[in-house]
C-alpha atoms as a PDB file:
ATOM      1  CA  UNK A   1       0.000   0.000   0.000  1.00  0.00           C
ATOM      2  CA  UNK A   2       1.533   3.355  -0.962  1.00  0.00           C
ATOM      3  CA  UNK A   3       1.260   5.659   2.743  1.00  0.00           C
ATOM      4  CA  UNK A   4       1.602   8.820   0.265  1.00  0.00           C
ATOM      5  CA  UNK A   5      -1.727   8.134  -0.862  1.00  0.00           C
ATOM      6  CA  UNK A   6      -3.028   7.344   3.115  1.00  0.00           C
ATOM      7  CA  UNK A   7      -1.510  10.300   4.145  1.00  0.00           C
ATOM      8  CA  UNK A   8      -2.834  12.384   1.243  1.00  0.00           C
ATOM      9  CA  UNK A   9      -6.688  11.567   1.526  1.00  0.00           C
ATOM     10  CA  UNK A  10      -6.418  11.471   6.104  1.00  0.00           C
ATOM     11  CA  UNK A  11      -4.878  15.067   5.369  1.00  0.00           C
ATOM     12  CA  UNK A  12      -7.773  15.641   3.328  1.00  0.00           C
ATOM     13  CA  UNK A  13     -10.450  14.711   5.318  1.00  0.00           C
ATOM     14  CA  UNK A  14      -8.668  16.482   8.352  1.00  0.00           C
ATOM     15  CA  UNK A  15      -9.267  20.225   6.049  1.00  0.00           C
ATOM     16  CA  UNK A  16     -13.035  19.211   5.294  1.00  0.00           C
ATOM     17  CA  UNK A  17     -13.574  18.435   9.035  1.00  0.00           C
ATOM     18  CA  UNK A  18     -12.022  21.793   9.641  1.00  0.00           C
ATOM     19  CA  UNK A  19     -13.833  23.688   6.946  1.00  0.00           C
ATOM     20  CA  UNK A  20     -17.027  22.145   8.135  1.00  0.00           C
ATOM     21  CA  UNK A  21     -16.340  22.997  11.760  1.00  0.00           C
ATOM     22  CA  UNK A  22     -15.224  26.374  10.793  1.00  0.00           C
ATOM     23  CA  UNK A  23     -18.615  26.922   8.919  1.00  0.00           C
ATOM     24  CA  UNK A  24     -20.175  26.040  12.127  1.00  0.00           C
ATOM     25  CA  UNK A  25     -18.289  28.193  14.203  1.00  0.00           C
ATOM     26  CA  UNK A  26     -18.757  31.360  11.652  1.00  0.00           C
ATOM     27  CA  UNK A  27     -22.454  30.453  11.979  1.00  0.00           C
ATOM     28  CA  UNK A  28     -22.329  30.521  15.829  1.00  0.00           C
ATOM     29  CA  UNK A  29     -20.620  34.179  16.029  1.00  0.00           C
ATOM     30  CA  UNK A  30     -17.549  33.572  16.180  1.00  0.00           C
ATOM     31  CA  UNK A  31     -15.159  36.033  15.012  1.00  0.00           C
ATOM     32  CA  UNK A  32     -13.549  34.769  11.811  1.00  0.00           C
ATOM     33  CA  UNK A  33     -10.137  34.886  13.194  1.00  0.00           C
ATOM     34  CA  UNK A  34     -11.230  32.957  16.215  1.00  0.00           C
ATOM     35  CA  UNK A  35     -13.283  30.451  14.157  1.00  0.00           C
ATOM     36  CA  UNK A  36      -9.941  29.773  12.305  1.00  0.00           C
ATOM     37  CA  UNK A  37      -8.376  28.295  15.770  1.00  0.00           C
ATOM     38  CA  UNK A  38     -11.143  27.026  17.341  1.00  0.00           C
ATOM     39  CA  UNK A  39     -11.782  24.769  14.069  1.00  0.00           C
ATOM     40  CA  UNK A  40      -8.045  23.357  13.967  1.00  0.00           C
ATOM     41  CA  UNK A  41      -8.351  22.376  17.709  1.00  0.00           C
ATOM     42  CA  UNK A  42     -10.368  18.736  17.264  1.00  0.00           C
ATOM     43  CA  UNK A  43      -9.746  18.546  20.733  1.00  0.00           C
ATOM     44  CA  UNK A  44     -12.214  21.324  21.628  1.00  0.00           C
ATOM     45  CA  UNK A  45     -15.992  20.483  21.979  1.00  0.00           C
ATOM     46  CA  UNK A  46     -17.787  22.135  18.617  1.00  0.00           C
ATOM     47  CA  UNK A  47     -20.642  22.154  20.141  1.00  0.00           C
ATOM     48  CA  UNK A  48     -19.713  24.093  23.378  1.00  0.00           C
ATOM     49  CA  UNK A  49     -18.391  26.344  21.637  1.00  0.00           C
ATOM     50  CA  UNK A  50     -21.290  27.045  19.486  1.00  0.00           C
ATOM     51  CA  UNK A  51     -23.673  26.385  23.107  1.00  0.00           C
ATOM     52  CA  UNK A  52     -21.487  29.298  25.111  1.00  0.00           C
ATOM     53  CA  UNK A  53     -22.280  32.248  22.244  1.00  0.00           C
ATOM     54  CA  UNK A  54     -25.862  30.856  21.800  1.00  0.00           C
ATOM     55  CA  UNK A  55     -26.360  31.012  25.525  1.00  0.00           C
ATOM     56  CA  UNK A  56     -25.201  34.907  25.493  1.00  0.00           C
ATOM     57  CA  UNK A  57     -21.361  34.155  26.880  1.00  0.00           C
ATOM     58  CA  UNK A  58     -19.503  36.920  26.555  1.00  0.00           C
ATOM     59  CA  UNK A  59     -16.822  36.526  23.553  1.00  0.00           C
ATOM     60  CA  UNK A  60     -13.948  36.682  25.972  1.00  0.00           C
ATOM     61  CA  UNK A  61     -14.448  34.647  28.138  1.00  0.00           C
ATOM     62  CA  UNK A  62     -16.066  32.191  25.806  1.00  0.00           C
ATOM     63  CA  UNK A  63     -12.634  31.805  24.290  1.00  0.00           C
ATOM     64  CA  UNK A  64     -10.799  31.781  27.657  1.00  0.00           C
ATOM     65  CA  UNK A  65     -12.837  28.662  28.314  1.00  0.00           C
ATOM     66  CA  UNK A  66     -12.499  26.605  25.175  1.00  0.00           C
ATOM     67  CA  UNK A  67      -8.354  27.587  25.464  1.00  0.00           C
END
């Protein structure tokens, strides 16, 4: 099995889960910038971070949480 092709398509789904998450995050309110970061981080909770701006968290300390 050629690994350049396994590597290729995992590093390709990696971007589309990060696109889609960044979608969601732009969709949420999140800043653009912050959407960016938040999106790359699989290890932070999409939906939390979505749940803290729908639930009127203040930006700043929405993103000190998540970080």
């Amino acid at each position: 099995m050629n690994t350049n092709l396994v590597t290729h398509h995992v590093a390709a789904v990696d971007r589309g889960v990060e696109d889609w998450r960044f979608r969601q995050l732009l969709a949420a309110g999140w800043p653009e910038r912050q959407a960016l970061v938040l999106a790359a981080h699989h290890d932070i909770d999409l939906h939390l971070a979505c749940d803290l701006l729908a639930k009127g968290c203040d930006l700043a300390l929405a993103w000190e949480i998540l970080l």
